[in-house]
PDB file of N, CA and C in Angstrom:
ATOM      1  N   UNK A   1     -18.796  -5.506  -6.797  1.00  0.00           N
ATOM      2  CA  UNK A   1     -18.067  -4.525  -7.568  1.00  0.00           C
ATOM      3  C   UNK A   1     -16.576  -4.622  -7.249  1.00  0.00           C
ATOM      4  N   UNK A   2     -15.632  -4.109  -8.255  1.00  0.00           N
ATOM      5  CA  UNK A   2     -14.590  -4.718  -8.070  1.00  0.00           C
ATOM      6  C   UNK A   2     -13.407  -3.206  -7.240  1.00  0.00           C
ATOM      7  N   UNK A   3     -12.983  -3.155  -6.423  1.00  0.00           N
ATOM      8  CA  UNK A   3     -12.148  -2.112  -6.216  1.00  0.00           C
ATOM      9  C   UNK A   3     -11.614  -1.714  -7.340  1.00  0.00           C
ATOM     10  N   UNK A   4     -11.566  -0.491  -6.734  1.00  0.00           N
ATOM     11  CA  UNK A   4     -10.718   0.831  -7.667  1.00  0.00           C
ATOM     12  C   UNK A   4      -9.851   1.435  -7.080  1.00  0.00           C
ATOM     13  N   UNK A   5      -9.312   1.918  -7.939  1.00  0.00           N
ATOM     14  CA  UNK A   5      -7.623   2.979  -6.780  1.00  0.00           C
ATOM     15  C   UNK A   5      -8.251   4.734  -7.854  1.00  0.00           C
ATOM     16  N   UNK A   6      -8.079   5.407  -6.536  1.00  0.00           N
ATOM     17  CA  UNK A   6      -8.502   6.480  -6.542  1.00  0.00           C
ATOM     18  C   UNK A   6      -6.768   7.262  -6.218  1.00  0.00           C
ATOM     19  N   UNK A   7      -6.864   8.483  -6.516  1.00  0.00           N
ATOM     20  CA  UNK A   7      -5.136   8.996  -6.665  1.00  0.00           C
ATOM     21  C   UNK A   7      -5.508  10.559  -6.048  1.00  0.00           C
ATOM     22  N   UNK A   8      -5.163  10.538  -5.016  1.00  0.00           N
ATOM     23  CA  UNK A   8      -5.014  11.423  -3.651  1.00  0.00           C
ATOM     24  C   UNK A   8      -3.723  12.580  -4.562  1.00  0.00           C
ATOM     25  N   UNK A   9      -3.334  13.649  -3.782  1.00  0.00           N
ATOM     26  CA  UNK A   9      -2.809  14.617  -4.318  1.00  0.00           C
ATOM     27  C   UNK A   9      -0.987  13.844  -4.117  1.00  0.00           C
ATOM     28  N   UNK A  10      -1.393  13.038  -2.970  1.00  0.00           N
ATOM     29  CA  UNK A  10      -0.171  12.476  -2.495  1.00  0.00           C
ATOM     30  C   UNK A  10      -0.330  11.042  -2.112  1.00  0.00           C
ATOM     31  N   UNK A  11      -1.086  10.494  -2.421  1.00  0.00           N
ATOM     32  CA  UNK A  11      -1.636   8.832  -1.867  1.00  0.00           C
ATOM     33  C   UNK A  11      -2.210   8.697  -3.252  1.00  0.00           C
ATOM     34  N   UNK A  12      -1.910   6.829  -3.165  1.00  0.00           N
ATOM     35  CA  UNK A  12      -2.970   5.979  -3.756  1.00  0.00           C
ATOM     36  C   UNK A  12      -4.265   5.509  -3.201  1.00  0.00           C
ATOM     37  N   UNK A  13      -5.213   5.491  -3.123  1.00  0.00           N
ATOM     38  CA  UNK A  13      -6.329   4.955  -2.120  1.00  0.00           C
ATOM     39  C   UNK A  13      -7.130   3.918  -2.158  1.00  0.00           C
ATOM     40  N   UNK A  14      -7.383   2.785  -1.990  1.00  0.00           N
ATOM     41  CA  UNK A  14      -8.065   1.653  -2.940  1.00  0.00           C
ATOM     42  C   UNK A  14      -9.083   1.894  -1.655  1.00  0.00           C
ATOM     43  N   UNK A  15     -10.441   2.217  -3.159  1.00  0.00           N
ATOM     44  CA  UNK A  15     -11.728   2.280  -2.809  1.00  0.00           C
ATOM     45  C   UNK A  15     -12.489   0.942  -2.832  1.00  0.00           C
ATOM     46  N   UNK A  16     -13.414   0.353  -2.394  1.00  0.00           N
ATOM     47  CA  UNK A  16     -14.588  -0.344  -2.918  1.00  0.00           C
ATOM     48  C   UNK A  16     -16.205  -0.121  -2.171  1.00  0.00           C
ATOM     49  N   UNK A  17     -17.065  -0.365  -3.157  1.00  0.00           N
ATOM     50  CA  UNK A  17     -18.455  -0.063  -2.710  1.00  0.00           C
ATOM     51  C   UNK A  17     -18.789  -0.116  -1.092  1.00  0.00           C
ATOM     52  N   UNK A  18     -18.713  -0.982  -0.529  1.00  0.00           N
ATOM     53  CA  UNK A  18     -18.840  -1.567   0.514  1.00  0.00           C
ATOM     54  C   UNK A  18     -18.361   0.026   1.649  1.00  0.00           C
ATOM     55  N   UNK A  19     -17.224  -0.087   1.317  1.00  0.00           N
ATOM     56  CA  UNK A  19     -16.404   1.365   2.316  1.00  0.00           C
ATOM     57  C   UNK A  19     -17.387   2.654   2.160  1.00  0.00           C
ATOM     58  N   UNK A  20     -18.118   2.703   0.840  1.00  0.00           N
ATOM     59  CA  UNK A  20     -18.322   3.910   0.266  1.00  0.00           C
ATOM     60  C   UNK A  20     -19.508   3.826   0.680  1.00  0.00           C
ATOM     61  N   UNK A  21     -20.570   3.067   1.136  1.00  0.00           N
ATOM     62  CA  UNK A  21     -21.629   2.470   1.701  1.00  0.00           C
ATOM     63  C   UNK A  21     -21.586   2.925   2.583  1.00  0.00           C
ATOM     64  N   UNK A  22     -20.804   2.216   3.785  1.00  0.00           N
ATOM     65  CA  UNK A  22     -20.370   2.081   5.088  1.00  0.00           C
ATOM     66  C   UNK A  22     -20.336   4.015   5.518  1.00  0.00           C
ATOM     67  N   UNK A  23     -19.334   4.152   5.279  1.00  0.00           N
ATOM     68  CA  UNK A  23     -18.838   5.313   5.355  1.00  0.00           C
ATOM     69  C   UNK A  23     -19.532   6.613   5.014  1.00  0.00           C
ATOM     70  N   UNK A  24     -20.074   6.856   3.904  1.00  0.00           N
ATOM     71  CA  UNK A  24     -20.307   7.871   3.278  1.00  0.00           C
ATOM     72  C   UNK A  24     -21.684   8.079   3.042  1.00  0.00           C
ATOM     73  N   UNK A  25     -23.147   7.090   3.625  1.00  0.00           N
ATOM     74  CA  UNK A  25     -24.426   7.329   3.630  1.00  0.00           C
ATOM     75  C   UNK A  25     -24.937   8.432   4.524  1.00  0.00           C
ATOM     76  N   UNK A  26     -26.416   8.231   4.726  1.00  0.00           N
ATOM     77  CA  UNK A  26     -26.807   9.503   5.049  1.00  0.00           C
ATOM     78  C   UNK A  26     -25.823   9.836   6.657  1.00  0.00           C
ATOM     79  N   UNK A  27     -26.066   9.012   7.466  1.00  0.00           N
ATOM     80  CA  UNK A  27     -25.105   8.931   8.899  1.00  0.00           C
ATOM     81  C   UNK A  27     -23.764   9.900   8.517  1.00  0.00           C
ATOM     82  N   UNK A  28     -23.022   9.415   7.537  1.00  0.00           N
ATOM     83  CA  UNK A  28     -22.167   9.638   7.490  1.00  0.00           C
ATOM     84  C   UNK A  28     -21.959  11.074   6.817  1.00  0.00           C
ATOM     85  N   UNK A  29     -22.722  11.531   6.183  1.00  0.00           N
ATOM     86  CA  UNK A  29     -23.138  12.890   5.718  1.00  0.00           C
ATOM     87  C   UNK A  29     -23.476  13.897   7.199  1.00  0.00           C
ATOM     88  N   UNK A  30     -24.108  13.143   7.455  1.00  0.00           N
ATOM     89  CA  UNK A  30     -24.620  14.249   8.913  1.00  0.00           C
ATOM     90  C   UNK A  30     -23.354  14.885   9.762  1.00  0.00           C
ATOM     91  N   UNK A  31     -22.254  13.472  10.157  1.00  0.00           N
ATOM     92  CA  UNK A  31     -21.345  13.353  10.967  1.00  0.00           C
ATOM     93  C   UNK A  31     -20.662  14.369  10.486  1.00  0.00           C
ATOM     94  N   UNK A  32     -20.447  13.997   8.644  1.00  0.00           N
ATOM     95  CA  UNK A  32     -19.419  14.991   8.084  1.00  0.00           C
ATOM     96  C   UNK A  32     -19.721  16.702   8.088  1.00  0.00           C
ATOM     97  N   UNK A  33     -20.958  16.846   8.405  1.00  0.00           N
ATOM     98  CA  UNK A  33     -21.271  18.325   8.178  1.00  0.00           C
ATOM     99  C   UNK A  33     -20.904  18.885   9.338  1.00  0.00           C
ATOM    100  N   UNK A  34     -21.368  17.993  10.587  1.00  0.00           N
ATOM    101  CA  UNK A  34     -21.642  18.362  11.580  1.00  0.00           C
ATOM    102  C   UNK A  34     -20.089  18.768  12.145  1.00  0.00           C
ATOM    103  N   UNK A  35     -18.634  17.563  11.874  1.00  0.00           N
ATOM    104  CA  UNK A  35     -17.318  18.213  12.193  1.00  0.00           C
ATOM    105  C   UNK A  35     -16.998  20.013  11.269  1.00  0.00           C
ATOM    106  N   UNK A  36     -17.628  19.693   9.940  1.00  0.00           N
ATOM    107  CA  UNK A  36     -17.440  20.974   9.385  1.00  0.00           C
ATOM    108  C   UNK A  36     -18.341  21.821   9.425  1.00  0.00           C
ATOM    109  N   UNK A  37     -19.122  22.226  10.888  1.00  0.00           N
ATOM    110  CA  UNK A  37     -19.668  23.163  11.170  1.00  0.00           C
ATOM    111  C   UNK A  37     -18.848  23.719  12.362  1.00  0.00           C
ATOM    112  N   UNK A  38     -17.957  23.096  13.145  1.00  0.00           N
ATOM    113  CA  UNK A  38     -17.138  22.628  14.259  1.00  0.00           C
ATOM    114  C   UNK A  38     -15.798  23.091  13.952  1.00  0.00           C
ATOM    115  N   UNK A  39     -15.112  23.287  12.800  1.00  0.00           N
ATOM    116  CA  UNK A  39     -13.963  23.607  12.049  1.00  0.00           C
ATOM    117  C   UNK A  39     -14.157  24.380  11.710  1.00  0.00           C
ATOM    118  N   UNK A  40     -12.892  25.538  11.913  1.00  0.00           N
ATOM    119  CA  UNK A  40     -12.847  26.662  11.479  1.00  0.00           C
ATOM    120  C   UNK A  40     -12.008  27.432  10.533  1.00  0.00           C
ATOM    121  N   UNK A  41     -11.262  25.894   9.965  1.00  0.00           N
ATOM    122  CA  UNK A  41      -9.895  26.299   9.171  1.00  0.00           C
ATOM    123  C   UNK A  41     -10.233  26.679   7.800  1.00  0.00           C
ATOM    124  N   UNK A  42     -11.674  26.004   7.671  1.00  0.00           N
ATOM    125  CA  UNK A  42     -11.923  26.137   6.091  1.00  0.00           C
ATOM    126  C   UNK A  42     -13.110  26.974   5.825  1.00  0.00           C
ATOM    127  N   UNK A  43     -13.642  27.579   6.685  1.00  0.00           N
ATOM    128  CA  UNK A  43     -14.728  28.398   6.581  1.00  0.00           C
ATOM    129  C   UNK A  43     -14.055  30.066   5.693  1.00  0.00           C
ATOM    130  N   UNK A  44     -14.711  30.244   4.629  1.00  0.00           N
ATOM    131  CA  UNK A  44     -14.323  31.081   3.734  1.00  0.00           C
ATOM    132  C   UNK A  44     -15.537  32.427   3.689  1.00  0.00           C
ATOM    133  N   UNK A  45     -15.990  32.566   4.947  1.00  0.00           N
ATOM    134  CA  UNK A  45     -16.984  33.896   4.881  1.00  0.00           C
ATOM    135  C   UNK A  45     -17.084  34.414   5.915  1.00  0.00           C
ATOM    136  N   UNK A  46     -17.170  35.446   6.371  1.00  0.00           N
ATOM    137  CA  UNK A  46     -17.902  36.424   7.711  1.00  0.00           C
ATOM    138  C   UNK A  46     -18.757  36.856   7.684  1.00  0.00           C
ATOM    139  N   UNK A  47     -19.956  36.455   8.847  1.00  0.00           N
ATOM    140  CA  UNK A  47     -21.016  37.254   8.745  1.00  0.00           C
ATOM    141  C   UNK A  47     -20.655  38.519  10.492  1.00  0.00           C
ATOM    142  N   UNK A  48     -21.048  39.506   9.983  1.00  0.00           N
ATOM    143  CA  UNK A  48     -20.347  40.321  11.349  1.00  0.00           C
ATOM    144  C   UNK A  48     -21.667  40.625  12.004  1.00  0.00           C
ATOM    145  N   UNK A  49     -21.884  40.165  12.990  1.00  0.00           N
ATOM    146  CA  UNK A  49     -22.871  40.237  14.367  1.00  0.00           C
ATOM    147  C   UNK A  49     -22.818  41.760  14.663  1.00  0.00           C
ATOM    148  N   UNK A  50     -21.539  42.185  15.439  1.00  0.00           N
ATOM    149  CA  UNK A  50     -21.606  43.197  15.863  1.00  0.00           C
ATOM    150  C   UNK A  50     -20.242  43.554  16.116  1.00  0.00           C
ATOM    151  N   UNK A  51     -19.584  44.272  16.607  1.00  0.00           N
ATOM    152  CA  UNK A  51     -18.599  45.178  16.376  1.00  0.00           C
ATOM    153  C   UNK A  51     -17.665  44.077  16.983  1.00  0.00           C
ATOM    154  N   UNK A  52     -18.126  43.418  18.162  1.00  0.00           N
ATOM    155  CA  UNK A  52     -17.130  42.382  18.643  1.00  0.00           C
ATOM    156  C   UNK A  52     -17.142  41.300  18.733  1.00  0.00           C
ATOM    157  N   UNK A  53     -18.356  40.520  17.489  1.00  0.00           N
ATOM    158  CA  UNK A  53     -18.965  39.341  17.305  1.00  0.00           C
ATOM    159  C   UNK A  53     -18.717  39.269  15.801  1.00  0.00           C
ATOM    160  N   UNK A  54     -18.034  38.096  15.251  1.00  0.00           N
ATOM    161  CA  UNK A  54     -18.479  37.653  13.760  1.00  0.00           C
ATOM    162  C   UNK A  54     -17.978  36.457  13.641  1.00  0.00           C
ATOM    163  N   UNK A  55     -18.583  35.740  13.289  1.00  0.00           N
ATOM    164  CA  UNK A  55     -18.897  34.400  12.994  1.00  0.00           C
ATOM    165  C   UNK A  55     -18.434  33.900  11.429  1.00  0.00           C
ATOM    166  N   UNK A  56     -17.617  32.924  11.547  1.00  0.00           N
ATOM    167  CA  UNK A  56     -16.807  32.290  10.318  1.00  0.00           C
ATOM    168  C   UNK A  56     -17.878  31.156  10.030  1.00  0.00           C
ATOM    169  N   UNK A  57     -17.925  31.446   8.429  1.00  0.00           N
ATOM    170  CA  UNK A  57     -19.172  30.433   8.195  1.00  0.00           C
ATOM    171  C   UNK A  57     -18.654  29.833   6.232  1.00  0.00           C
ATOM    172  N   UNK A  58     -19.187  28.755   6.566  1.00  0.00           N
ATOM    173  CA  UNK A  58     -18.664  27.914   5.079  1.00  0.00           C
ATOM    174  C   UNK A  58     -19.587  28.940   3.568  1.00  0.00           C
ATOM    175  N   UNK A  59     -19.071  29.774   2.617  1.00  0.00           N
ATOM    176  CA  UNK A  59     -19.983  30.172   1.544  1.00  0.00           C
ATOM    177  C   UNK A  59     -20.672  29.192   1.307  1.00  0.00           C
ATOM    178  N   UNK A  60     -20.136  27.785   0.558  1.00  0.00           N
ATOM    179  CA  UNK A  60     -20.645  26.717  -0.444  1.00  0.00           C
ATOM    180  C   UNK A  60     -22.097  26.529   0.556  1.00  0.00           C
ATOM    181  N   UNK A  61     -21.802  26.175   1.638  1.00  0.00           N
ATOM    182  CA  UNK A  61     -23.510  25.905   2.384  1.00  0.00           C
ATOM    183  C   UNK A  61     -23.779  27.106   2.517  1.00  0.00           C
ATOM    184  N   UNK A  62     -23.691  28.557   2.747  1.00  0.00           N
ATOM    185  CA  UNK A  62     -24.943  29.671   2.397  1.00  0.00           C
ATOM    186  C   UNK A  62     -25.620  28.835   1.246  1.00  0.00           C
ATOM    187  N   UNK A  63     -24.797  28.880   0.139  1.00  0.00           N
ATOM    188  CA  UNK A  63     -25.445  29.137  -1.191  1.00  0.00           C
ATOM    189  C   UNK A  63     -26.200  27.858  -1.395  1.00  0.00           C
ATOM    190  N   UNK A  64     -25.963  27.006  -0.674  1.00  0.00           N
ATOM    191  CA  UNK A  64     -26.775  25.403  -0.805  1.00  0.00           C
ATOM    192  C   UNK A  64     -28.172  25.497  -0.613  1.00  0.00           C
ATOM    193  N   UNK A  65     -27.707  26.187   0.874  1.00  0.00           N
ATOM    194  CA  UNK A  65     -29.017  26.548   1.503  1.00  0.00           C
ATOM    195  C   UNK A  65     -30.166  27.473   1.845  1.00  0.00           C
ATOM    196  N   UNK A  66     -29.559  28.511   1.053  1.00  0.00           N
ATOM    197  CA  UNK A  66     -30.438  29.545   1.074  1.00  0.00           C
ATOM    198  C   UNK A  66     -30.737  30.514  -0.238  1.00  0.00           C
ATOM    199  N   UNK A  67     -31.543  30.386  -0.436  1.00  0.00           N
ATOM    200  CA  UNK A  67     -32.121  31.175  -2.381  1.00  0.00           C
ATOM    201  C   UNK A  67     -31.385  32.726  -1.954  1.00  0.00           C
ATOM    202  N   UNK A  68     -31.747  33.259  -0.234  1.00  0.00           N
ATOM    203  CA  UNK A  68     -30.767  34.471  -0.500  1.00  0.00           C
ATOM    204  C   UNK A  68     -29.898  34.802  -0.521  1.00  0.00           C
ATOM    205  N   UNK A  69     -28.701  34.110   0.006  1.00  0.00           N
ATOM    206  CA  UNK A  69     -27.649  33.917   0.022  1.00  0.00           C
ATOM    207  C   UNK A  69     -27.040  33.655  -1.105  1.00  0.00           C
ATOM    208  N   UNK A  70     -27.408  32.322  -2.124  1.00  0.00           N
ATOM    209  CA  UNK A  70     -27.211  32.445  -3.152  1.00  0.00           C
ATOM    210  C   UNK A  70     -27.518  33.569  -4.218  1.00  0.00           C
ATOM    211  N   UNK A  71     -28.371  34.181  -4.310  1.00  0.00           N
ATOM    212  CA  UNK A  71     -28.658  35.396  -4.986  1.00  0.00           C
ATOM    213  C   UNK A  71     -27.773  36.505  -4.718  1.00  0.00           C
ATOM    214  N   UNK A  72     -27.675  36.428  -3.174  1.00  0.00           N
ATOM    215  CA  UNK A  72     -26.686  37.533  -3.141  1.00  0.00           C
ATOM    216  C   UNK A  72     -25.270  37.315  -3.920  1.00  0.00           C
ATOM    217  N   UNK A  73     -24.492  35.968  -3.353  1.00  0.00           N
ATOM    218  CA  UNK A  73     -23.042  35.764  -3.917  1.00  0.00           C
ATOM    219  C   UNK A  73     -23.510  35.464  -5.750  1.00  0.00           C
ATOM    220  N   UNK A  74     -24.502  35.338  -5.902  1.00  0.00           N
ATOM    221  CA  UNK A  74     -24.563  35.581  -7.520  1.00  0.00           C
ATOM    222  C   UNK A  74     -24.102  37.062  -8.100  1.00  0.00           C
ATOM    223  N   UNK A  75     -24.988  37.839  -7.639  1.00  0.00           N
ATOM    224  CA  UNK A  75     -25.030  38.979  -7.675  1.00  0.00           C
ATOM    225  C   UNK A  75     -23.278  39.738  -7.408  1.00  0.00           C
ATOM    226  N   UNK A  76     -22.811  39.311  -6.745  1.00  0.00           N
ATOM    227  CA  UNK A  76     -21.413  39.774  -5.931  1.00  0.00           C
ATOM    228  C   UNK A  76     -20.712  38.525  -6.801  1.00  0.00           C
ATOM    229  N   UNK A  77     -20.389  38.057  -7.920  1.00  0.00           N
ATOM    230  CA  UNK A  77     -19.937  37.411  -8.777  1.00  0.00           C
ATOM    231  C   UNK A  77     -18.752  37.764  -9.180  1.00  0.00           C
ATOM    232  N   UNK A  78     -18.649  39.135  -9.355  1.00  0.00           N
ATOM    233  CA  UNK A  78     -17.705  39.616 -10.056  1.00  0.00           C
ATOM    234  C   UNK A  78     -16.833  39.942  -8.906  1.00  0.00           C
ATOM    235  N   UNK A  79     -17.007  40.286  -7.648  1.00  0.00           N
ATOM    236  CA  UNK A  79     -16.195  40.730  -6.602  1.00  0.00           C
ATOM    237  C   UNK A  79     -16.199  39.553  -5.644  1.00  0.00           C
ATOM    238  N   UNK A  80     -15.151  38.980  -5.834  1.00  0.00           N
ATOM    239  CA  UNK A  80     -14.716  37.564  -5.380  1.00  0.00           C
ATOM    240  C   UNK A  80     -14.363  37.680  -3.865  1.00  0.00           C
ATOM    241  N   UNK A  81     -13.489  39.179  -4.216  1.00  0.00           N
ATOM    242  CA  UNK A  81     -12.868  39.273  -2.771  1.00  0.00           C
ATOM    243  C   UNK A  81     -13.940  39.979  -1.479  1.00  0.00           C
ATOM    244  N   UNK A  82     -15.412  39.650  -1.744  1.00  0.00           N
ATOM    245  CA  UNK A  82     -16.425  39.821  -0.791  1.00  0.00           C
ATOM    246  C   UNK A  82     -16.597  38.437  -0.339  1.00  0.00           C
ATOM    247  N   UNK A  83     -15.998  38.800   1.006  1.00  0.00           N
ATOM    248  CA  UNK A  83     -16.231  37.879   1.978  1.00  0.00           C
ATOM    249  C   UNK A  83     -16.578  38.028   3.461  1.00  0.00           C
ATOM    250  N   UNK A  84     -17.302  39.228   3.238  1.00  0.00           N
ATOM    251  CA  UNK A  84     -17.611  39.601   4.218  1.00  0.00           C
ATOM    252  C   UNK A  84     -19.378  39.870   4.358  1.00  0.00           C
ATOM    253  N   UNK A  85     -19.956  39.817   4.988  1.00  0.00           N
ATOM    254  CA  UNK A  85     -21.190  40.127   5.352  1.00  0.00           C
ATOM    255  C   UNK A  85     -21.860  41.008   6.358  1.00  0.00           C
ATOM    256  N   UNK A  86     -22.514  41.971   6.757  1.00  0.00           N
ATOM    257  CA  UNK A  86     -23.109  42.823   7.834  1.00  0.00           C
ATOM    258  C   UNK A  86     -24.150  42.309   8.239  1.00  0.00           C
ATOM    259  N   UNK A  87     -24.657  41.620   9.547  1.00  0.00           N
ATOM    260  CA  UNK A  87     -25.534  41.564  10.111  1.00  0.00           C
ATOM    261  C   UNK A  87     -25.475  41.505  11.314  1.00  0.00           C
ATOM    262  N   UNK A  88     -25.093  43.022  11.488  1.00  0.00           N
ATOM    263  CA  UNK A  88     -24.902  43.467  12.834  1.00  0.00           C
ATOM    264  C   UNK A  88     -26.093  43.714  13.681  1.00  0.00           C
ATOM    265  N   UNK A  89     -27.182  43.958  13.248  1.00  0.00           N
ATOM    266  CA  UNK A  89     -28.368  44.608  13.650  1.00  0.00           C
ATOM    267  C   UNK A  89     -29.227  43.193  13.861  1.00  0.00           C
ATOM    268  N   UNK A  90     -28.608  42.016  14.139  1.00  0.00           N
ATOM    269  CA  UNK A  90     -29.203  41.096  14.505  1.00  0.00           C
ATOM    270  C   UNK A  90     -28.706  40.415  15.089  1.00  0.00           C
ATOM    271  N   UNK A  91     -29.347  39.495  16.491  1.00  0.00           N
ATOM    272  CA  UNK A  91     -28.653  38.704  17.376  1.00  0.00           C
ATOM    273  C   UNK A  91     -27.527  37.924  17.261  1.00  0.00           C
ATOM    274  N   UNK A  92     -27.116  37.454  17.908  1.00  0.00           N
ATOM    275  CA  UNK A  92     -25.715  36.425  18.145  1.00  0.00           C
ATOM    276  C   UNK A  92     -26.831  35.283  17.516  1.00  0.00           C
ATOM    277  N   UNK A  93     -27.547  34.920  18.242  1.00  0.00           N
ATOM    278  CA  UNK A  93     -27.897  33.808  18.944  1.00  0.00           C
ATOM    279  C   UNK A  93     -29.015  33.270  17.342  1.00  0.00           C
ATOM    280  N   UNK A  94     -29.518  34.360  17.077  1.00  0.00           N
ATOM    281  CA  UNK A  94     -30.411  34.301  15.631  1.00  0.00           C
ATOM    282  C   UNK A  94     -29.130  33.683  14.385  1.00  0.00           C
ATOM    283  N   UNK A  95     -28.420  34.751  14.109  1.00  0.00           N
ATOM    284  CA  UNK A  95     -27.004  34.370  13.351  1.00  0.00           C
ATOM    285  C   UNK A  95     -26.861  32.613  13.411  1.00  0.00           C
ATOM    286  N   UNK A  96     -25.917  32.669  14.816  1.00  0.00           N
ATOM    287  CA  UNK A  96     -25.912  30.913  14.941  1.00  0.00           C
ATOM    288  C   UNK A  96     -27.115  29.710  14.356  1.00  0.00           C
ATOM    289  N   UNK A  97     -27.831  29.996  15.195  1.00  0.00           N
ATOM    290  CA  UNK A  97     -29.346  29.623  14.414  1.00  0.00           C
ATOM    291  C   UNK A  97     -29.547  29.602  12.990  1.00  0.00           C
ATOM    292  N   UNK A  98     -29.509  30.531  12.120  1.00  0.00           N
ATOM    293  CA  UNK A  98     -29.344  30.600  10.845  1.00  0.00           C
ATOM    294  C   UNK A  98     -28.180  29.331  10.506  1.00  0.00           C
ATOM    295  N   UNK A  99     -27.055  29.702  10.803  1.00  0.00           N
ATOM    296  CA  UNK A  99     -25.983  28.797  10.426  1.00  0.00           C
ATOM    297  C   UNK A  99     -26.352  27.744  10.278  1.00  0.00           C
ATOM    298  N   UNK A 100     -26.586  27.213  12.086  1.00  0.00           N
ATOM    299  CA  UNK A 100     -26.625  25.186  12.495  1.00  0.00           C
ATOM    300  C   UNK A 100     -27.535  25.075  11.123  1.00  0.00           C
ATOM    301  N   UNK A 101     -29.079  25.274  11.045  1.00  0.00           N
ATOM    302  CA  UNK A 101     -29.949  25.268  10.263  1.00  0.00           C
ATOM    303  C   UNK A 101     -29.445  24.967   8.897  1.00  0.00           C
ATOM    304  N   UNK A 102     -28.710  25.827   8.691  1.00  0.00           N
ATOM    305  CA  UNK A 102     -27.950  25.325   7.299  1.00  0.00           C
ATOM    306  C   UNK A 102     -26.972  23.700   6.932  1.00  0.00           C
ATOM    307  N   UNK A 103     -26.639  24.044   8.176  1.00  0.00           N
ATOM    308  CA  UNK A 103     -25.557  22.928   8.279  1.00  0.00           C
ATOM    309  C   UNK A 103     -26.413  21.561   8.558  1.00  0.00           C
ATOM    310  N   UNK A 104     -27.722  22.009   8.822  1.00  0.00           N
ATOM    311  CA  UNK A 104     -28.887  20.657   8.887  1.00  0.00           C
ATOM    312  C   UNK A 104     -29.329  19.798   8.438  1.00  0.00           C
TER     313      UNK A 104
END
């Protein structure tokens, strides 16, 4: 296959199969989830543990991964600016758990 140039917001990028192979299979899916479970710059939700616990967590994987999660932010459609969640009345350690799981 013959390279392609792909156009970055600020770069040119010349792609070809081979890189996109290399790089971007299942390995490379895992790796990638696994730094963005690890990062906290882009996580766009709170779930609140408890009064002095809450945990920054990616929406797009709730909703990937869970029918309730997605149902809920369906439901909460119209109120964008919910980004917050209560699940205070349940462990730290359950919470996390939930998360990795997602991020699995």
């Amino acid at each position: 296959m013959k390279n392609e140039i792909i156009y970055n917001f600020f770069k040119e990028i010349e792609i070809d199969s081979k890189w996109i192979e290399n790089k971007k299979g299942r390995k490379g899916i895992i790796k990638d989830l696994s730094k963005l479970y690890k990062e906290n710059e882009t996580k766009d939700f709170t779930i609140i543990v408890s009064e002095e616990k809450q945990i920054k967590v990616h929406k797009l994987i709730l909703i990937i991964r869970s029918e309730l999660f997605k149902a809920m932010f369906e439901l909460n459609i119209q109120d964008l600016s919910n980004k917050v969640h209560d699940y205070s009345k349940k462990s730290n350690e359950t919470i996390q758990s939930i998360n990795l799981f997602f991020l699995s």
